[in-house]
Protein backbone atom coordinates (compact mmCIF):
# COMPACT_ATOMS: atom_id res chain seq x y z
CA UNK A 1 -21.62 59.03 48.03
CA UNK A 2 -21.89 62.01 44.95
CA UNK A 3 -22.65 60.61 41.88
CA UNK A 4 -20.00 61.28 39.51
CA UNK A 5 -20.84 63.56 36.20
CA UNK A 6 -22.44 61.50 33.03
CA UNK A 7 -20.94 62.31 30.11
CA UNK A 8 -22.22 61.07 26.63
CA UNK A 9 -19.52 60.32 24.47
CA UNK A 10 -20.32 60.70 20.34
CA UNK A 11 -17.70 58.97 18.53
CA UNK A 12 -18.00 56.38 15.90
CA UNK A 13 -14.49 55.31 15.29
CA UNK A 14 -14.00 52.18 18.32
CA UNK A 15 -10.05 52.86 19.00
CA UNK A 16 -11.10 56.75 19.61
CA UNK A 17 -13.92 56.18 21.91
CA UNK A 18 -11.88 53.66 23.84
CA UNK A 19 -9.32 56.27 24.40
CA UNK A 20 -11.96 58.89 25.48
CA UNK A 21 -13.76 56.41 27.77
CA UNK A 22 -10.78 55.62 29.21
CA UNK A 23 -9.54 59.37 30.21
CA UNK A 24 -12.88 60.16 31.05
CA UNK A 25 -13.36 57.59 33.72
CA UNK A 26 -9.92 57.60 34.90
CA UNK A 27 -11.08 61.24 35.53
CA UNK A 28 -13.93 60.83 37.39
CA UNK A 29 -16.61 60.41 34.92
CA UNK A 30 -19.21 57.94 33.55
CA UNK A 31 -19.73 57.40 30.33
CA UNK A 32 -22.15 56.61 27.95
CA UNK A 33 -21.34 55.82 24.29
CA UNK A 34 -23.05 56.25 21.51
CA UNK A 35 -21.65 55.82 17.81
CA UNK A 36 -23.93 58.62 15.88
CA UNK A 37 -25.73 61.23 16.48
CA UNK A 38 -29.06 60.24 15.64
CA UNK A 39 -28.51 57.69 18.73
CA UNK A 40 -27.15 60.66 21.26
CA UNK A 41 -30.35 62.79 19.87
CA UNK A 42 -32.41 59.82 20.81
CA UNK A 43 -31.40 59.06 24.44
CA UNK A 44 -31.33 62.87 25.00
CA UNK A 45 -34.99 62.91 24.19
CA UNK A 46 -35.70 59.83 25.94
CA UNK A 47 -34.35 61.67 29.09
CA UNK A 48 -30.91 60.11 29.67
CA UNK A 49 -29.46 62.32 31.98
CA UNK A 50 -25.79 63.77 31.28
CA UNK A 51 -24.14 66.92 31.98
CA UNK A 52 -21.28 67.01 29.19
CA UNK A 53 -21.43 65.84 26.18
CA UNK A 54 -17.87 64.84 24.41
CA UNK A 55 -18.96 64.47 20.24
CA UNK A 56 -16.87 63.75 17.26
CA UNK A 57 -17.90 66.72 14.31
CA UNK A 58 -17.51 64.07 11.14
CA UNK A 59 -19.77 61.20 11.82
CA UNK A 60 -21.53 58.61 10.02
CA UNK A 61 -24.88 58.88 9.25
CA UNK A 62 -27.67 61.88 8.54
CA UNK A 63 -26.74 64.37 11.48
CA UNK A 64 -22.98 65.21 12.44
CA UNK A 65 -21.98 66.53 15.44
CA UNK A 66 -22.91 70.11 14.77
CA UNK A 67 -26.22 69.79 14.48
CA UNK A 68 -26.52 66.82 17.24
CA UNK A 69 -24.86 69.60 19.71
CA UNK A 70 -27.44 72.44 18.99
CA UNK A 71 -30.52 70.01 19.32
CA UNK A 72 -28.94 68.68 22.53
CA UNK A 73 -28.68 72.29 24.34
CA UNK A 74 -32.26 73.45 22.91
CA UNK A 75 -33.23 70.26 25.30
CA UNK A 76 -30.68 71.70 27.86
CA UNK A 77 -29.16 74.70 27.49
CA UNK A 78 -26.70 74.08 30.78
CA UNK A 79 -24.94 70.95 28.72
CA UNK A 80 -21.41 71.17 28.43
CA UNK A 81 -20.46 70.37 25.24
CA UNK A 82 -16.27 69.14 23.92
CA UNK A 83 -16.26 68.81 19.86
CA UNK A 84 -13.34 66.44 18.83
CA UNK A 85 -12.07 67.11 15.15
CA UNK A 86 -9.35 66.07 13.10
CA UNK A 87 -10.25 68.74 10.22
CA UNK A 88 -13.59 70.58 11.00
CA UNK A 89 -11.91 73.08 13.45
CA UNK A 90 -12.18 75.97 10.99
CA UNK A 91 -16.23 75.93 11.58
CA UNK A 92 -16.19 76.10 15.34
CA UNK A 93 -16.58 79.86 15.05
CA UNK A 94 -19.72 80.02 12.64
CA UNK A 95 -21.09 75.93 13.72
CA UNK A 96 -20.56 75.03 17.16
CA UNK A 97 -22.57 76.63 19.74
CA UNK A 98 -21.56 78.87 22.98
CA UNK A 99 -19.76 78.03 25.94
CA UNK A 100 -18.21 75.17 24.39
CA UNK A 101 -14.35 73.77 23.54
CA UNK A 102 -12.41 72.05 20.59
CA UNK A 103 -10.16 70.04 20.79
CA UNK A 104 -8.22 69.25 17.57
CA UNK A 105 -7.15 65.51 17.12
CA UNK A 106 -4.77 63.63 17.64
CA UNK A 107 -5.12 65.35 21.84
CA UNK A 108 -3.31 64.23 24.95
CA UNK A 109 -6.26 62.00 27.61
CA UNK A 110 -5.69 65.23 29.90
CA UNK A 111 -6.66 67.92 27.40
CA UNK A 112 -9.94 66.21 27.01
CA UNK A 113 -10.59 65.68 30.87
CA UNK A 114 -9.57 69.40 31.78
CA UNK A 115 -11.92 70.76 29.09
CA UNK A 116 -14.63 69.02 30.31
CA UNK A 117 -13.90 69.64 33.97
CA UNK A 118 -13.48 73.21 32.93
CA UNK A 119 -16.94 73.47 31.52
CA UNK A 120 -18.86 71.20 34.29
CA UNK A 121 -17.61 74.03 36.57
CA UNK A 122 -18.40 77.07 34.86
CA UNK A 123 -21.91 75.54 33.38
CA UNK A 124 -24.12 75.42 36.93
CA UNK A 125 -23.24 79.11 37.84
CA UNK A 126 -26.38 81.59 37.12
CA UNK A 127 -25.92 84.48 34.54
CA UNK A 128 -23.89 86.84 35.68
């Protein structure tokens, strides 16, 4: 049997990371959720594996989402990587890194599923 995709979910507000747990497995994902960044930074380092990570820009703690994105594709540069925002969208340009997608909140289950499906499929391909 495949193994589905892990995805590492970065959200500290409970109702929203229900909701994103939720759409993720009912599409075909696992999840694993962590409520700051510090603690997806952490489990990166101590090798959890994931291919997508789904993270919330404005979270609690020292490290927000921006930052816990770019040290999560120095460890793998392959990661695909959903921001979630409510108000932070006008940074995406000069803050988020490459090959990635925002979605602005409040976002339908499917937007978030298709985005992540979208980048799982383009991120194993070599360079062109």
């Amino acid at each position: 049997m495949e193994e589905l995709p892990t995805i590492l979910v970065v959200e500290d507000d409970p109702d929203i990371q229900g909701v994103v747990e939720d759409a993720l497995t009912e599409g075909g994902f696992q999840c694993v959720l962590v409520a700051s960044a510090e603690e997806a930074v952490t489990l990166l380092q101590g090798g959890q594996e994931c291919q997508g990570l789904v993270v919330d820009i404005s979270l609690r703690g020292r490290m927000n989402g921006w930052v816990a994105t770019r040290r999560a594709r120095e460890m793998d540069p392959t990661l695909a990587i959903v921001y979630m925002t409510a108000g932070a969208g006008d940074q995406w340009p000069s803050q988020g890194v490459p090959n990635s997608i925002l979605l602005q909140k409040p976002f339908a289950p499917a937007q978030l599923v298709t985005a992540v499906a979208q980048l799982l499929n383009t991120s194993g391909l070599p360079p062109a």
